[in-house]
Protein backbone atom coordinates (compact mmCIF):
# COMPACT_ATOMS: atom_id res chain seq x y z
CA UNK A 1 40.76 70.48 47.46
CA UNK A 2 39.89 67.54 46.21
CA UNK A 3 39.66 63.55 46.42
CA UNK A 4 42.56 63.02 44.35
CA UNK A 5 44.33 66.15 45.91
CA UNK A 6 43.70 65.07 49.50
CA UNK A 7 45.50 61.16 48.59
CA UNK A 8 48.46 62.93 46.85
CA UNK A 9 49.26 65.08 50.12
CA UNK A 10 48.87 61.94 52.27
CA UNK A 11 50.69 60.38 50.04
CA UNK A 12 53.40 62.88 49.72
CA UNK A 13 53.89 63.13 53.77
CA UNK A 14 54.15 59.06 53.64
CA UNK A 15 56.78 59.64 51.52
CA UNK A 16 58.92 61.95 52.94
CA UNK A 17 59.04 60.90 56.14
CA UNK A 18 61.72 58.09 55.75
CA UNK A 19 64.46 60.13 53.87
CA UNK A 20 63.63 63.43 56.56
CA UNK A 21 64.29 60.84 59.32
CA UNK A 22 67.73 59.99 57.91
CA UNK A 23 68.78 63.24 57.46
CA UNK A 24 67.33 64.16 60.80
CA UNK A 25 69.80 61.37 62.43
CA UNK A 26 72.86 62.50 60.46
CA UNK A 27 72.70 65.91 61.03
CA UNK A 28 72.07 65.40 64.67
CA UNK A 29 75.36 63.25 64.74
CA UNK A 30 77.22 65.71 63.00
CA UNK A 31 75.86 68.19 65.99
CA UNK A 32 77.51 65.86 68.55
CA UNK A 33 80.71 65.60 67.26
CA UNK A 34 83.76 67.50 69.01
CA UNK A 35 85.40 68.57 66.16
CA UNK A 36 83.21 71.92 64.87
CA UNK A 37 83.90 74.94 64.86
CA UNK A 38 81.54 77.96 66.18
CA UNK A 39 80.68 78.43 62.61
CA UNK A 40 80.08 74.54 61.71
CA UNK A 41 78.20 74.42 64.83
CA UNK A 42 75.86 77.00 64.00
CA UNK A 43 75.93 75.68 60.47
CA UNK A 44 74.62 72.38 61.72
CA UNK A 45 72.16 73.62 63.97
CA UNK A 46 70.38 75.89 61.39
CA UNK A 47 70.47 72.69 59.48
CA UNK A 48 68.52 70.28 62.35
CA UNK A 49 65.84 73.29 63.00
CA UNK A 50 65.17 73.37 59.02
CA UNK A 51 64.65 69.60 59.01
CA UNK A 52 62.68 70.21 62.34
CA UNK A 53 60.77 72.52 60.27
CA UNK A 54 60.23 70.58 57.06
CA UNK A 55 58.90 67.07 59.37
CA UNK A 56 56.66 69.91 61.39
CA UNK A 57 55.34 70.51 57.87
CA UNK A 58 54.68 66.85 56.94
CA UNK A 59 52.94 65.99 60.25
CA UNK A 60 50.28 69.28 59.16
CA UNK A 61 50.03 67.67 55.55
CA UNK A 62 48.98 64.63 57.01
CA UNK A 63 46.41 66.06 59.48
CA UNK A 64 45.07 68.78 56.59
CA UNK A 65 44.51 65.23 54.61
CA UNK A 66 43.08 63.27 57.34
CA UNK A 67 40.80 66.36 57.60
CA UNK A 68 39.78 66.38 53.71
CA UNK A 69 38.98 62.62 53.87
CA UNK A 70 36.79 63.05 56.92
CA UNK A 71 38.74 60.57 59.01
CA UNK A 72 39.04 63.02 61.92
CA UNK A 73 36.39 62.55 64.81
CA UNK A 74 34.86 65.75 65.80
CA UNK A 75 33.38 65.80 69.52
CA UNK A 76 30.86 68.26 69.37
CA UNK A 77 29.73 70.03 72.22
CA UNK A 78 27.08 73.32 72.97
CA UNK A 79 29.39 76.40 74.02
CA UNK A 80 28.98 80.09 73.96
CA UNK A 81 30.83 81.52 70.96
CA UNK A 82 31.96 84.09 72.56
CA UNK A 83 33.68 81.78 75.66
CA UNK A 84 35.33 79.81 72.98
CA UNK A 85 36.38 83.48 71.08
CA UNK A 86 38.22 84.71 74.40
CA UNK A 87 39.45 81.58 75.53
CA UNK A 88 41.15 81.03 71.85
CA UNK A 89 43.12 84.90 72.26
CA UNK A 90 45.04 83.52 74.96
CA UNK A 91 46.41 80.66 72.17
CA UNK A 92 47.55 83.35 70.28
CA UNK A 93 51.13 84.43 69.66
CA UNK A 94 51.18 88.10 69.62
CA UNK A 95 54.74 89.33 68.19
CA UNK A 96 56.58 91.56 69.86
CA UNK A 97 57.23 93.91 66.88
CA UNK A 98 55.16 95.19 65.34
CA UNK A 99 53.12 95.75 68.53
CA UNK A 100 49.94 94.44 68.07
CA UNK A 101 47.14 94.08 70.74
CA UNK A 102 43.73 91.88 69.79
CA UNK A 103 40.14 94.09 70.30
CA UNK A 104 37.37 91.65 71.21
CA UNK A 105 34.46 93.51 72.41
CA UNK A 106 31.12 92.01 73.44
CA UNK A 107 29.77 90.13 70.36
CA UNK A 108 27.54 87.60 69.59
CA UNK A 109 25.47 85.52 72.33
CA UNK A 110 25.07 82.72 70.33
CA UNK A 111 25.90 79.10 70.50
CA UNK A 112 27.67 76.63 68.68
CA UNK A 113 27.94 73.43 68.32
CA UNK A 114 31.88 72.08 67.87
CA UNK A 115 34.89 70.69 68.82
CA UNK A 116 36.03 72.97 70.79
CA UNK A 117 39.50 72.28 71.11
CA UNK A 118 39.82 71.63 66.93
CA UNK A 119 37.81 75.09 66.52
CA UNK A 120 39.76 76.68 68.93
CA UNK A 121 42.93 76.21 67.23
CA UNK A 122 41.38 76.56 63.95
CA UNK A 123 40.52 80.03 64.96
CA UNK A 124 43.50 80.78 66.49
CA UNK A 125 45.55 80.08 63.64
CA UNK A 126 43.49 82.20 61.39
CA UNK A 127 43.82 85.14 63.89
CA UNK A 128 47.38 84.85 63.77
CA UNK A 129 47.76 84.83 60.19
CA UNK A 130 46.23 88.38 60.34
CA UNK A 131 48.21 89.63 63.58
CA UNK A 132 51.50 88.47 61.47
CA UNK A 133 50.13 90.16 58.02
CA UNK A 134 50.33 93.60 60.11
CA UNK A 135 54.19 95.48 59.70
CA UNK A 136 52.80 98.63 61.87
CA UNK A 137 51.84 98.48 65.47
CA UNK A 138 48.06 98.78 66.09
CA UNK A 139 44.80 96.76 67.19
CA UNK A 140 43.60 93.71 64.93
CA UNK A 141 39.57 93.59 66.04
CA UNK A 142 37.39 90.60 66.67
CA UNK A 143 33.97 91.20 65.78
CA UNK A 144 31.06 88.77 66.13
CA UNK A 145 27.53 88.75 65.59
CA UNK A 146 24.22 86.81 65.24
CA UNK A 147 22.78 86.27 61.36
CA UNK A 148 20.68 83.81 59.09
CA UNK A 149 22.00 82.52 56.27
CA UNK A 150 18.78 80.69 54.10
CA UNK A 151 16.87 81.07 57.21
CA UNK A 152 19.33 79.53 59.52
CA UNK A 153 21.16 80.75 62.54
CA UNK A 154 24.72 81.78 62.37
CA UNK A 155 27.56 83.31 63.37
CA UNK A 156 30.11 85.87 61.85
CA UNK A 157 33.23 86.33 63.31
CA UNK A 158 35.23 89.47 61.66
CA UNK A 159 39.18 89.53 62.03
CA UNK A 160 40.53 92.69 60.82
CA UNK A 161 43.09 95.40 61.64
CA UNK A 162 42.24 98.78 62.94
CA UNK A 163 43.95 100.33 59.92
CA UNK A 164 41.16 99.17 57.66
CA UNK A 165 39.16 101.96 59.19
CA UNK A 166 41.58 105.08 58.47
CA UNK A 167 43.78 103.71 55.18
CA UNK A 168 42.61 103.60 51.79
CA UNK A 169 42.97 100.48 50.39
CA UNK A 170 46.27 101.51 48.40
CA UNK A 171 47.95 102.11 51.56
CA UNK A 172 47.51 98.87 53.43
CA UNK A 173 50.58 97.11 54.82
CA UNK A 174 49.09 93.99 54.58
CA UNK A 175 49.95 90.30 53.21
CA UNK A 176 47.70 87.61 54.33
CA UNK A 177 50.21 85.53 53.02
CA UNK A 178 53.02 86.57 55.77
CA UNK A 179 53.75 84.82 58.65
CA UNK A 180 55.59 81.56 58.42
CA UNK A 181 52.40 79.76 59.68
CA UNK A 182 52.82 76.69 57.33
CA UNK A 183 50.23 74.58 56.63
CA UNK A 184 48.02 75.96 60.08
CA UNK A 185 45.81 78.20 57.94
CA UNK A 186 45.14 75.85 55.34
CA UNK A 187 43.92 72.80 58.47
CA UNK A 188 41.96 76.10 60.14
CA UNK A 189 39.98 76.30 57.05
CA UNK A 190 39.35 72.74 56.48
CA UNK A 191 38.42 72.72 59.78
CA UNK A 192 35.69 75.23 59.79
CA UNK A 193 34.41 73.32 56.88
CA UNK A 194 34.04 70.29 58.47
CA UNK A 195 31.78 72.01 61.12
CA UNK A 196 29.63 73.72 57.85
CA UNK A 197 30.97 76.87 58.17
CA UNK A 198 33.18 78.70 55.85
CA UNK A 199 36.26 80.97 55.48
CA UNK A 200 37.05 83.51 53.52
CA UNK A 201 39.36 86.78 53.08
CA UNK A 202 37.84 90.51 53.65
CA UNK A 203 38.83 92.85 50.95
CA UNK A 204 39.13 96.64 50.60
CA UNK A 205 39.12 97.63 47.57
CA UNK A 206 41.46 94.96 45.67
CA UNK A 207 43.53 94.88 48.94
CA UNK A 208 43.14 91.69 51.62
CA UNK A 209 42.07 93.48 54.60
CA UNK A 210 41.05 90.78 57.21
CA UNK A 211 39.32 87.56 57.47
CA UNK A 212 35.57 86.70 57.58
CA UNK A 213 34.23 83.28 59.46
CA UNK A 214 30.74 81.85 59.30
CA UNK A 215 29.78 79.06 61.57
CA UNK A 216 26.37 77.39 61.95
CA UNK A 217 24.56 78.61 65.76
CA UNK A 218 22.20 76.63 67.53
CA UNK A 219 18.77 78.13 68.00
């Protein structure tokens, strides 16, 4: 995204904050009032958890621009990737149905330098989007290891369902795009940017099938 993009979306939260507010107030008025019905109630309601929804959406736009612009402070600290890898699956929001359990077996003993608490969530995020992608029960893996990349240290992390293994790619249930997540996968990617790492979707065949982060490692 760009300069121009980044000031448009800041621009567009700033914006939409004072007429969501308004509406927020009404409809939480209308909510208190003694004269609804069950159905007008419920009516109501839905209505305050969309608005919820749509200012929950604003306050990401803002961060994902503060994030573009480089106005967020990053505390970086030395921790063992795979320390911050199982103490982000406990962040994560595994649905009920489908069933779907998270695989992290011993990975990579490498060290990065972060913020672990803005990584953390950045990962988590991107995890989720592939747990919520999945409409079978099964496993959804997390597989790091050690690399170079032009002679520099690195880590890959690999996020992908179990199915990947035994489906051809034709037969994948799976939509990256799923999952209700808002604007969190967007912030996880600009997030692993910020630390010079990347993001990007695993394919099989012309089928998304996962999700592939690199992140710098300390020597």
């Amino acid at each position: 995204m760009t300069e121009s993009a980044a000031g448009l979306l800041s621009h567009l939260s700033h914006e939409l904050r004072g007429p969501l507010g308004v509406v927020r107030g009404y409809l939480r008025l209308l909510g208190q009032g003694e004269k609804l019905d069950e159905k007008q109630f419920k009516a109501v309601t839905s209505a305050i958890s969309a608005a919820d929804r749509v200012v929950a959406l604003v306050d990401e736009a803002t961060e994902l621009s503060r994030l573009l612009r480089g106005e967020v402070t990053l505390r970086r600290v030395r921790v063992p990737f795979a320390s911050l890898l199982h103490a982000t699956i406990q962040a994560v929001d595994l649905p009920e149905e489908p069933a779907i359990d998270l695989d992290v077996p011993d990975g990579s003993s490498a060290s990065v330098l972060v913020d672990e608490s803005h990584v953390s969530a950045a990962l988590a995020a991107l995890i989720t989007s592939v747990v919520r992608a999945q409409s079978r029960p099964g496993t959804v893996q997390l597989t790091a290891r050690p690399l170079r990349v032009r002679h520099k240290p690195a880590v890959r992390l690999v996020i992908a369902p179990d199915t990947v293994s035994r489906l051809r790619a034709r037969e994948l249930p799976f939509d990256l795009a799923k999952g209700g997540q808002g604007l969190k996968a967007a912030i996880a990617v600009a997030i692993i940017d910020a630390h010079g790492g990347l993001v990007r979707e695993r394919h099989l065949g012309n089928r998304p099938a996962g999700v592939v982060v690199r992140l710098p490692a300390l020597r």
